[in-house]
Protein backbone atom coordinates (compact mmCIF):
# COMPACT_ATOMS: atom_id res chain seq x y z
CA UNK A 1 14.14 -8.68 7.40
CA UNK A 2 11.48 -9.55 5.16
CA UNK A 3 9.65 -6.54 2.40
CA UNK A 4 6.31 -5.33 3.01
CA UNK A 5 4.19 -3.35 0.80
CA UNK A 6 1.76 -1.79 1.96
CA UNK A 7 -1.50 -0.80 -0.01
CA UNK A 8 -3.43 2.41 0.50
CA UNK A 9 -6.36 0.39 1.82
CA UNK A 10 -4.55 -0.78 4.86
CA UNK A 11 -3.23 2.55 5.28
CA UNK A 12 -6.52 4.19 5.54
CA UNK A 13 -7.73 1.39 7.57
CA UNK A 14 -5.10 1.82 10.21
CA UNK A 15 -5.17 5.42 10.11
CA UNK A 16 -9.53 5.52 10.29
CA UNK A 17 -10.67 3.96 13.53
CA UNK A 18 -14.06 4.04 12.86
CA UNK A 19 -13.20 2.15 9.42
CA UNK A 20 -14.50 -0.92 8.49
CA UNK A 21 -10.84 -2.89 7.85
CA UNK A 22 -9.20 -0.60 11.06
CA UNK A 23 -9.09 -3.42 13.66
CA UNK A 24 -7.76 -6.13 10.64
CA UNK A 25 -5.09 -3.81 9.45
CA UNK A 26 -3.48 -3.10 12.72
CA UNK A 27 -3.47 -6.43 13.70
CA UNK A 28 -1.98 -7.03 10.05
CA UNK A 29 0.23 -4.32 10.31
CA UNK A 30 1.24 -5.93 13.81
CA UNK A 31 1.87 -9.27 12.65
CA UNK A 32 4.86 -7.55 10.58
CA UNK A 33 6.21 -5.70 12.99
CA UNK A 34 9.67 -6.58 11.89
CA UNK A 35 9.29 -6.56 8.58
CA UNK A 36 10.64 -3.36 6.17
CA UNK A 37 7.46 -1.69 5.39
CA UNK A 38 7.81 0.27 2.17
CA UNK A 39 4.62 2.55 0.34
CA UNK A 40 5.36 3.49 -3.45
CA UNK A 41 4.86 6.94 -4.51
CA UNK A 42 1.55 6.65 -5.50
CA UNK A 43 0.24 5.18 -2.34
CA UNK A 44 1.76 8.13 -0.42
CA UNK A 45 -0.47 10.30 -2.93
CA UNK A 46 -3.65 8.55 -2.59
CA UNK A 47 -3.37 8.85 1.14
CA UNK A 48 -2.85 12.48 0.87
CA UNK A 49 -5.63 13.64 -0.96
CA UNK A 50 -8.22 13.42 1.57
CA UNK A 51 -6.23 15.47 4.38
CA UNK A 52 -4.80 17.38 2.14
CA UNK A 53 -8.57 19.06 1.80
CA UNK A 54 -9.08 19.21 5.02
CA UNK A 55 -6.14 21.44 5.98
CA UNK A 56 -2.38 21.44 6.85
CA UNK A 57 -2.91 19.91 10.61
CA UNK A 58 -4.43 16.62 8.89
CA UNK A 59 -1.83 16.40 6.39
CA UNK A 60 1.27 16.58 9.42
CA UNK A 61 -1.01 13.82 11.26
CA UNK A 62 -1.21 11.49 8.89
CA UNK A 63 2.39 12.23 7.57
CA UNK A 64 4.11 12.09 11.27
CA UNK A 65 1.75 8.72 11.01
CA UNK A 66 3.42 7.18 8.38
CA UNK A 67 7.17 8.71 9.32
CA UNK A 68 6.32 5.88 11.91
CA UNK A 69 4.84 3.10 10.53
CA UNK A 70 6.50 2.78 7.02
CA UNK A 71 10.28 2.24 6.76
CA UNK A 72 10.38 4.18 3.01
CA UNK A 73 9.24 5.25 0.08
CA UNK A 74 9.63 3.69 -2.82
CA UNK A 75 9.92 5.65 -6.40
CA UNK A 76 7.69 4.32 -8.85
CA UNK A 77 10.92 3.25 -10.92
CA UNK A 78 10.41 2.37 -14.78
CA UNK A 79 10.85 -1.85 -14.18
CA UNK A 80 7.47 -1.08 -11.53
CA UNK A 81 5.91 0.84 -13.96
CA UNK A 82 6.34 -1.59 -16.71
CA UNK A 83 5.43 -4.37 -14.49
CA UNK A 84 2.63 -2.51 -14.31
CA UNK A 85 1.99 -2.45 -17.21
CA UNK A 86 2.23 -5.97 -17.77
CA UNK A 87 -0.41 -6.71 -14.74
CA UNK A 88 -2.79 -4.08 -16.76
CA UNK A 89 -2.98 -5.78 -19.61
CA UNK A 90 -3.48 -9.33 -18.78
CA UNK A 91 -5.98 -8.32 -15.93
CA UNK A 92 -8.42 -5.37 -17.52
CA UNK A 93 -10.21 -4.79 -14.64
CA UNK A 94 -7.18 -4.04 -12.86
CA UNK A 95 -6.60 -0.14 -12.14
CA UNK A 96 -3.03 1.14 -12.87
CA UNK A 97 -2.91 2.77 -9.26
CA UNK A 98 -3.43 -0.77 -7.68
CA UNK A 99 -1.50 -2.30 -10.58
CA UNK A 100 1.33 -0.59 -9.40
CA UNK A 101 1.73 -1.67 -5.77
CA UNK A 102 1.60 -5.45 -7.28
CA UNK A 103 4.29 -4.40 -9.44
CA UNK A 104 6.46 -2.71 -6.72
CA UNK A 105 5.76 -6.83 -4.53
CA UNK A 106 7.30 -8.37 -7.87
CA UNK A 107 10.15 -6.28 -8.48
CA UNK A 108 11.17 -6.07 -4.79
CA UNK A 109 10.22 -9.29 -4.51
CA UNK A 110 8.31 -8.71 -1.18
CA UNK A 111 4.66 -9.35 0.23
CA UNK A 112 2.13 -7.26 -0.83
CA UNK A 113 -0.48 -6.35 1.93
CA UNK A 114 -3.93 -5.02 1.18
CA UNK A 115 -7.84 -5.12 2.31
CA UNK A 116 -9.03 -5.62 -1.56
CA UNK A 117 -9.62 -9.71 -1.87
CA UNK A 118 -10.04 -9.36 -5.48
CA UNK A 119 -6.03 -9.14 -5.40
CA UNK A 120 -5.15 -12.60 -4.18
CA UNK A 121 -5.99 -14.02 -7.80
CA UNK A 122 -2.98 -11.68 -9.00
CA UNK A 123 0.07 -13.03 -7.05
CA UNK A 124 0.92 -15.12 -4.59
CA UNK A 125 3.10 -12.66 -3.23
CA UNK A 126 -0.88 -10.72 -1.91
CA UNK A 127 -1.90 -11.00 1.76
CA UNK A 128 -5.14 -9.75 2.53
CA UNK A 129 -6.35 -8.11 5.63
């Protein structure tokens, strides 16, 4: 079983049906159907924020969601974080939160799928949406 992980823009995208990326990342998402699909910490944050203001229903929607898409979450652990790190300052543009869920591809040493095409110059390991 191949490693998947998955960026908060395909998240969103799947979870958004009226989203621009929605139809891309379920057929993306579908394509990897048997693949171990695995969202770092800080994905499982960004994706919380918005339903998290919106109330306590939306936050159990999207979590049940996930519970069935994604296979675990993965601890930012300090050789992601310093990968990271790495990523950040070779590539300036690069923000840490999207720096990280490069980092978590390398050291788990699995695809990394997202909707952002400015990532495929980072790593081969990037398959965009």
């Amino acid at each position: 079983m191949a490693l998947l992980v998955l960026d908060s823009s395909v998240l969103i995208a799947y979870f958004s049906p009226d989203h621009d990326h929605h139809k891309r990342a379920v057929s993306g998402l579908s394509a990897a159907a048997t693949d171990e699909r695995i969202v770092i910490a800080s994905v499982l944050a960004e994706i919380l924020v918005h339903p998290y203001r919106v109330g306590p229903a939306a936050v159990a929607r999207i979590e049940a969601a996930l519970a069935a898409l994604v296979t675990r979450v993965e601890p930012v652990t300090d050789a992601v974080a310093r990968r990271a790190a790495e990523l950040c300052a070779r590539q300036t543009s690069l923000r840490l939160g999207d720096a990280l869920v490069v980092a978590a591809g390398d050291v788990l040493d699995a695809r990394v799928l997202t909707a952002d095409r400015s990532w495929a110059k980072l790593s081969s390991r990037i398959r965009v949406i």
